[in-house]
PDB file of N, CA and C in Angstrom:
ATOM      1  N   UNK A   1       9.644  68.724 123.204  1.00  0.00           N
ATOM      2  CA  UNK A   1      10.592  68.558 122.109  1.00  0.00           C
ATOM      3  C   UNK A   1      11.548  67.417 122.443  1.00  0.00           C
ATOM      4  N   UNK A   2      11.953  66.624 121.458  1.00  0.00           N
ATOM      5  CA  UNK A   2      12.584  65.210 121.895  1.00  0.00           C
ATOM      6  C   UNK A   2      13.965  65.529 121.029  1.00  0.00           C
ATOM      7  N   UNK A   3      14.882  64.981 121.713  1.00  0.00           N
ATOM      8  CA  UNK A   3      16.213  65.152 121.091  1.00  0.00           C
ATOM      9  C   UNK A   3      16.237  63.790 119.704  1.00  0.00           C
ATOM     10  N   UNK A   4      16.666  64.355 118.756  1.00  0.00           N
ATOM     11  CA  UNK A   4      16.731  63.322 117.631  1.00  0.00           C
ATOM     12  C   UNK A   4      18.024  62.505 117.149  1.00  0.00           C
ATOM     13  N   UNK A   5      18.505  61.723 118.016  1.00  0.00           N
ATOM     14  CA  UNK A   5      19.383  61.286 117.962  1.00  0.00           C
ATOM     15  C   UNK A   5      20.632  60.983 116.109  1.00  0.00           C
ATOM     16  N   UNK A   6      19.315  60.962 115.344  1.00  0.00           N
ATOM     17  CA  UNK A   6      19.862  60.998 113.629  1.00  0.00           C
ATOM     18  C   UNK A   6      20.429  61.904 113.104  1.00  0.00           C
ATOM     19  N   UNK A   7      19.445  63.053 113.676  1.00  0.00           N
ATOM     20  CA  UNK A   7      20.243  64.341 113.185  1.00  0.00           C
ATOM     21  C   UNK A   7      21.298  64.664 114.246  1.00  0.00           C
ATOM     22  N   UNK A   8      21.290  64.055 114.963  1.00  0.00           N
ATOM     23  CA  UNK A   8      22.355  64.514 115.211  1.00  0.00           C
ATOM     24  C   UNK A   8      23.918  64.452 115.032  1.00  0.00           C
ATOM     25  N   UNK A   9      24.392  63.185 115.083  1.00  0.00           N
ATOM     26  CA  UNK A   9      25.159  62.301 113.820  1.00  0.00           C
ATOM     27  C   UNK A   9      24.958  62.617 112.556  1.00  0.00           C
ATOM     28  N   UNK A  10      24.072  62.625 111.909  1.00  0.00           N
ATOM     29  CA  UNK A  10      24.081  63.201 111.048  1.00  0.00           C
ATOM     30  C   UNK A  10      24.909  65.069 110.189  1.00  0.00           C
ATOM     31  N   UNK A  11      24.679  65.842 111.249  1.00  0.00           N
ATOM     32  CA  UNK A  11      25.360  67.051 111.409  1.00  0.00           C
ATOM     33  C   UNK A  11      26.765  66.662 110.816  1.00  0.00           C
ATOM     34  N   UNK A  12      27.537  65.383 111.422  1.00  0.00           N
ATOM     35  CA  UNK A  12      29.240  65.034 110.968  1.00  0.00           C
ATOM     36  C   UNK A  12      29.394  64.417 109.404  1.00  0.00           C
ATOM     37  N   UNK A  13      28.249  64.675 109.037  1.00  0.00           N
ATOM     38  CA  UNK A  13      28.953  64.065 107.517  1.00  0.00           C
ATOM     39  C   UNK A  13      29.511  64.991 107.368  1.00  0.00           C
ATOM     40  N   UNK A  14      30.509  64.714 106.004  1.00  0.00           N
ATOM     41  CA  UNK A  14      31.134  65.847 105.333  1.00  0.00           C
ATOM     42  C   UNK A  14      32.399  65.767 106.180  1.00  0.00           C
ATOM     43  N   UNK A  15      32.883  66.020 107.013  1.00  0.00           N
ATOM     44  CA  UNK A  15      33.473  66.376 108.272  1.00  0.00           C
ATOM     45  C   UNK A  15      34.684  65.254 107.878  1.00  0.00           C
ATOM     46  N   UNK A  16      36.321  65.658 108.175  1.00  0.00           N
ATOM     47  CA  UNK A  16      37.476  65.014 107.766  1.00  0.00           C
ATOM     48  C   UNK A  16      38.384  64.908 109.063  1.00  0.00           C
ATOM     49  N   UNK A  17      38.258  63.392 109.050  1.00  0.00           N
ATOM     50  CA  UNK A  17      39.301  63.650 110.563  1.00  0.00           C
ATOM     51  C   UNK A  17      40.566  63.526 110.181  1.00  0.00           C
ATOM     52  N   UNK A  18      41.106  64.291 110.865  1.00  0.00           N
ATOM     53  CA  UNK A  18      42.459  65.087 110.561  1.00  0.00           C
ATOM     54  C   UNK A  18      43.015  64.893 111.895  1.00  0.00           C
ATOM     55  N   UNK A  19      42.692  64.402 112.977  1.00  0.00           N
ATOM     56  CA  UNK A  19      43.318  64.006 114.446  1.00  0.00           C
ATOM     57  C   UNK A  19      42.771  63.355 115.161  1.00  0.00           C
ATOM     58  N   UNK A  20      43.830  62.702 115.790  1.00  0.00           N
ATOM     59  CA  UNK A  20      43.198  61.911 117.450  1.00  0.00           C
ATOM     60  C   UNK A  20      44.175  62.044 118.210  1.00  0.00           C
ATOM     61  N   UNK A  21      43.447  61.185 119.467  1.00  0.00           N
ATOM     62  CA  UNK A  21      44.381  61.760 120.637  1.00  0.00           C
ATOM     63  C   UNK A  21      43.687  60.963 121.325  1.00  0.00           C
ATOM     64  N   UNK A  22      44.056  60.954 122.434  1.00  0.00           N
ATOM     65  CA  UNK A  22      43.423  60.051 123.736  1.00  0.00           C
ATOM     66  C   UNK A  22      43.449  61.179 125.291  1.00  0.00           C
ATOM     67  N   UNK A  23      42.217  61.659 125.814  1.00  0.00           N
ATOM     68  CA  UNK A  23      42.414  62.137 126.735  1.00  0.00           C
ATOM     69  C   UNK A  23      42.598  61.812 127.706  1.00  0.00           C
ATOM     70  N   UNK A  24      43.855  61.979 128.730  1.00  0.00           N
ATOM     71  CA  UNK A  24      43.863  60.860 130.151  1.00  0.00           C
ATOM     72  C   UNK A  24      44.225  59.655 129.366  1.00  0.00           C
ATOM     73  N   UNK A  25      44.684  58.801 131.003  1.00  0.00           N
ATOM     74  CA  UNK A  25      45.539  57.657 130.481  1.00  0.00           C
ATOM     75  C   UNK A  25      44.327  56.300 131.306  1.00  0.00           C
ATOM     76  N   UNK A  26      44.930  55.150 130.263  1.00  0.00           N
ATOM     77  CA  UNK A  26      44.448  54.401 130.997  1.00  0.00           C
ATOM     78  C   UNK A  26      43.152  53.966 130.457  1.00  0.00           C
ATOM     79  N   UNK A  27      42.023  52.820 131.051  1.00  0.00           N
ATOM     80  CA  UNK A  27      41.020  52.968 131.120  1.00  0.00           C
ATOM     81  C   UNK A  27      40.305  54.056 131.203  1.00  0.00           C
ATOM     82  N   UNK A  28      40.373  54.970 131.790  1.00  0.00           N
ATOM     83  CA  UNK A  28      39.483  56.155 131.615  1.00  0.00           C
ATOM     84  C   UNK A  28      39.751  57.170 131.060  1.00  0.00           C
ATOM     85  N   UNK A  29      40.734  56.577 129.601  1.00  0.00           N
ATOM     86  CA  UNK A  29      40.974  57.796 128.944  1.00  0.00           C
ATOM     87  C   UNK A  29      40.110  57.956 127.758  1.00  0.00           C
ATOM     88  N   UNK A  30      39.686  59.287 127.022  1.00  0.00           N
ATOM     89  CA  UNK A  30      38.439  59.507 125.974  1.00  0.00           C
ATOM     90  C   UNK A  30      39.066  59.669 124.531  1.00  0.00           C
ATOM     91  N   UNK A  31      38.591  58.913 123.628  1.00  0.00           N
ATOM     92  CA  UNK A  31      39.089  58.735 122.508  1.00  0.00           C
ATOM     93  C   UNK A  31      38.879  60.246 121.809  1.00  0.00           C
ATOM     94  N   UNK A  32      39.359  60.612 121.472  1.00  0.00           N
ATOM     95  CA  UNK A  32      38.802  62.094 120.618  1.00  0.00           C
ATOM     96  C   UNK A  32      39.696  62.817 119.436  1.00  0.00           C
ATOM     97  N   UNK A  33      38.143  62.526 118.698  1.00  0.00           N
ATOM     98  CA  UNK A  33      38.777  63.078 116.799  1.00  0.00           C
ATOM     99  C   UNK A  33      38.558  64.469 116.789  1.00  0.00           C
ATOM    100  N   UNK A  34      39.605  65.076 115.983  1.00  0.00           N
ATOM    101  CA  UNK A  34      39.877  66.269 115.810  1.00  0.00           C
ATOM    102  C   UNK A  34      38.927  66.313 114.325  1.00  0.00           C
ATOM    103  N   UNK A  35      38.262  66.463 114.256  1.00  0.00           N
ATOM    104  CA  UNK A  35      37.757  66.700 112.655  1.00  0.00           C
ATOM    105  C   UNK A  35      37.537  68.348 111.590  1.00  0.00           C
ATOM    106  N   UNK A  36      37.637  68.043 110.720  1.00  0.00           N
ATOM    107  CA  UNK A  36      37.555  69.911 110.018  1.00  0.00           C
ATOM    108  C   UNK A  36      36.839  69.421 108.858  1.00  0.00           C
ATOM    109  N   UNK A  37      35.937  70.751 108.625  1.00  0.00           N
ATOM    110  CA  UNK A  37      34.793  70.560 107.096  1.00  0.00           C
ATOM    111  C   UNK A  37      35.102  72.284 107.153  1.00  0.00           C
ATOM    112  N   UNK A  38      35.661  72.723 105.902  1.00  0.00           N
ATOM    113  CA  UNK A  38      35.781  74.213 105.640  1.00  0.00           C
ATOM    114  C   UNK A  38      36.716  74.745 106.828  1.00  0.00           C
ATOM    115  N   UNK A  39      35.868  76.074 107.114  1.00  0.00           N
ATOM    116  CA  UNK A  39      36.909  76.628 108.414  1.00  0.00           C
ATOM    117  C   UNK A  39      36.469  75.846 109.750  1.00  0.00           C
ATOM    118  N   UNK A  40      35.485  75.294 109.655  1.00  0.00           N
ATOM    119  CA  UNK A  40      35.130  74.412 110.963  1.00  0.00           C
ATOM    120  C   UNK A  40      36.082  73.512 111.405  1.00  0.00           C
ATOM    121  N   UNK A  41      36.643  73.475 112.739  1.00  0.00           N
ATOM    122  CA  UNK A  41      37.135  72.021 113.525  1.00  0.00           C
ATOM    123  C   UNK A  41      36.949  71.839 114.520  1.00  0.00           C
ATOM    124  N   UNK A  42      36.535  71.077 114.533  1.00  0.00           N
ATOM    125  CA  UNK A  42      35.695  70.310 115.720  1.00  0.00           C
ATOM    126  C   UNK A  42      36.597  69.210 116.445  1.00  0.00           C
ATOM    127  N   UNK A  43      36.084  68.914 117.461  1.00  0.00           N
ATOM    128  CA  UNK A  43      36.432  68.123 118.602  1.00  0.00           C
ATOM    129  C   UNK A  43      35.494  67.007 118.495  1.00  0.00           C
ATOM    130  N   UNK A  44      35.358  65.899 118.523  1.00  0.00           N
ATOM    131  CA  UNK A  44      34.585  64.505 118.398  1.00  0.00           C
ATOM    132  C   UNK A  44      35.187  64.060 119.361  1.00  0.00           C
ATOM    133  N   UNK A  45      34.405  63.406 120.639  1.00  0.00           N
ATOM    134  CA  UNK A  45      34.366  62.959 121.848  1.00  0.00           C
ATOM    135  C   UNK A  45      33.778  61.802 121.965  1.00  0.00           C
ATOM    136  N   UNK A  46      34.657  60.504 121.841  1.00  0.00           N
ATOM    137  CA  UNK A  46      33.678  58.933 122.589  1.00  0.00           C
ATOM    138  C   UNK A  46      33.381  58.688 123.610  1.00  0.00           C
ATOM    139  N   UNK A  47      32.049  58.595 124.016  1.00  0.00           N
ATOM    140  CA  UNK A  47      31.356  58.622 125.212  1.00  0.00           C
ATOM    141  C   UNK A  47      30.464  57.806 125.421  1.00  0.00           C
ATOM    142  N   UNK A  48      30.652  56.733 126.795  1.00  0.00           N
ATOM    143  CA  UNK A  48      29.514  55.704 126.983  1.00  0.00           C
ATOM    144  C   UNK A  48      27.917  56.222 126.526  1.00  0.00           C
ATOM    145  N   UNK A  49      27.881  57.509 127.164  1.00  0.00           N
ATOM    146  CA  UNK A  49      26.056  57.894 127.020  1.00  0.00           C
ATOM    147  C   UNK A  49      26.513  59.374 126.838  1.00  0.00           C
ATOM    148  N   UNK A  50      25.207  59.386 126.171  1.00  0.00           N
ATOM    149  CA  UNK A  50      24.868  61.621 126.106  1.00  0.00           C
ATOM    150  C   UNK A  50      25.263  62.391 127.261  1.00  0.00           C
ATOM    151  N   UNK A  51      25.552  61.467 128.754  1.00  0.00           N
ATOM    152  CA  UNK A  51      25.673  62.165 129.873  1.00  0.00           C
ATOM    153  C   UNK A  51      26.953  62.212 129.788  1.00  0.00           C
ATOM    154  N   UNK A  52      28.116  61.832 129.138  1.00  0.00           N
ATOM    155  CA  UNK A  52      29.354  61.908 129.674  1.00  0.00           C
ATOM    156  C   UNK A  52      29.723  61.196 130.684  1.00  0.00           C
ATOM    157  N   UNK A  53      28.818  59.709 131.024  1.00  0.00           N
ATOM    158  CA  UNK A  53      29.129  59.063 132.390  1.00  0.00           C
ATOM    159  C   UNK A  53      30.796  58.023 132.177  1.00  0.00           C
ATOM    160  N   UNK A  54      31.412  58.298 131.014  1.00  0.00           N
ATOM    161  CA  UNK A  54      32.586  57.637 131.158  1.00  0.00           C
ATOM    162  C   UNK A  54      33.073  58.085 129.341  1.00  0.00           C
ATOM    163  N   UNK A  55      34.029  57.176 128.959  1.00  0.00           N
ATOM    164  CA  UNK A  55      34.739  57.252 127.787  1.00  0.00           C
ATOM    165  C   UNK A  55      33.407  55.871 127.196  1.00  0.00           C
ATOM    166  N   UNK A  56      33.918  55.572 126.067  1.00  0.00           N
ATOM    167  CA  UNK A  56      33.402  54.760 124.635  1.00  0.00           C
ATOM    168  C   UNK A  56      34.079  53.703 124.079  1.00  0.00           C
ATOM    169  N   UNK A  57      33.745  53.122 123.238  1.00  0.00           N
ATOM    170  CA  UNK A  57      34.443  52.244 121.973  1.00  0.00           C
ATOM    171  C   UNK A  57      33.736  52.709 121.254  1.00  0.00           C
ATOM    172  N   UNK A  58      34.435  52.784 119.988  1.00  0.00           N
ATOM    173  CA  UNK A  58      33.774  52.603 118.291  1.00  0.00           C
ATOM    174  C   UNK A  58      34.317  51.704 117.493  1.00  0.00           C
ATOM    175  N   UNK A  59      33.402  50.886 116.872  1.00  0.00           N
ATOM    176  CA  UNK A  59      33.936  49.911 116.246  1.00  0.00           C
ATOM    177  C   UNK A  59      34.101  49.992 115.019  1.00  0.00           C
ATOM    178  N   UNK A  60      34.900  49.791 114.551  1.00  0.00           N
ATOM    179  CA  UNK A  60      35.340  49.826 112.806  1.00  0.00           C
ATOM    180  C   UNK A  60      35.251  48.948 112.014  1.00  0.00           C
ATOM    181  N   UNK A  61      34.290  49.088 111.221  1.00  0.00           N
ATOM    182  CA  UNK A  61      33.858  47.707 110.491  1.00  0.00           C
ATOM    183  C   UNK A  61      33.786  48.451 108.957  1.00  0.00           C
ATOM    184  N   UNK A  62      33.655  47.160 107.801  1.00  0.00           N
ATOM    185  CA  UNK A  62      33.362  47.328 106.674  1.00  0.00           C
ATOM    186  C   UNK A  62      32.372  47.409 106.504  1.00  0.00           C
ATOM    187  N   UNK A  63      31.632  47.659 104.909  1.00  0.00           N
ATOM    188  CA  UNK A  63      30.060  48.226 104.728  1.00  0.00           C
ATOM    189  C   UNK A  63      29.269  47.377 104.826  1.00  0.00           C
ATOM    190  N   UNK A  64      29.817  45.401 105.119  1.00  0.00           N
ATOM    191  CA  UNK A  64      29.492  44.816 105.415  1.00  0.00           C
ATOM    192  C   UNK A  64      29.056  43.973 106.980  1.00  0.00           C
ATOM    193  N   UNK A  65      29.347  45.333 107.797  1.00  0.00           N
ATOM    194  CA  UNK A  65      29.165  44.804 109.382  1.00  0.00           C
ATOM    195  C   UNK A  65      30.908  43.987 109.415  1.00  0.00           C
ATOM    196  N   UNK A  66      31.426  43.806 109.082  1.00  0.00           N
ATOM    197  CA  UNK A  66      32.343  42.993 109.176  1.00  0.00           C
ATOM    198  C   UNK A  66      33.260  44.104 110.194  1.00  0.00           C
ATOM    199  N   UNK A  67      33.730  43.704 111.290  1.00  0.00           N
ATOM    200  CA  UNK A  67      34.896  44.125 112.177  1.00  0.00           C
ATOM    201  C   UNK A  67      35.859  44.376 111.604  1.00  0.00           C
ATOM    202  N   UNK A  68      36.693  45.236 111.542  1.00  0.00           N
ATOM    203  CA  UNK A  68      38.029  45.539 110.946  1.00  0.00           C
ATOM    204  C   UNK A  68      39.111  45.629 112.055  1.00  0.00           C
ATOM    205  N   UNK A  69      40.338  45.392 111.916  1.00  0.00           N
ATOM    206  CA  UNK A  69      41.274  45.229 112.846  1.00  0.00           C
ATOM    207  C   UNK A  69      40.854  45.132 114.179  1.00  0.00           C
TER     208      UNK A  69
END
């Protein structure tokens, strides 16, 4: 069985972020959205790889690839 990386991202549509925060300071601190869909809230965690081998970037762009701030 192979992990499906689409669905899995996928699972967060719908989903309203309603928080962030930064865990730890510094370079090695982890970006993380608080998100809620119904009674659900979730924790969203940026992470170099699936292993947790460090924190992330996400980049924010328009629907055009275009970079935003």
């Amino acid at each position: 069985m192979s992990f499906n990386i689409e669905e899995y991202y996928k699972q967060m549509v719908g989903f309203e972020i309603v928080g962030f925060k930064m865990d730890g300071e510094g370079i090695d601190a982890w970006p993380v959205f608080t998100v809620k869909k119904g009674d659900d809230t979730l924790q969203m965690v940026v992470s170099r790889d699936p292993e947790g081998n460090g924190p992330g970037f996400v980049f924010i762009e328009n629907e055009d690839g275009q970079q935003m701030a």
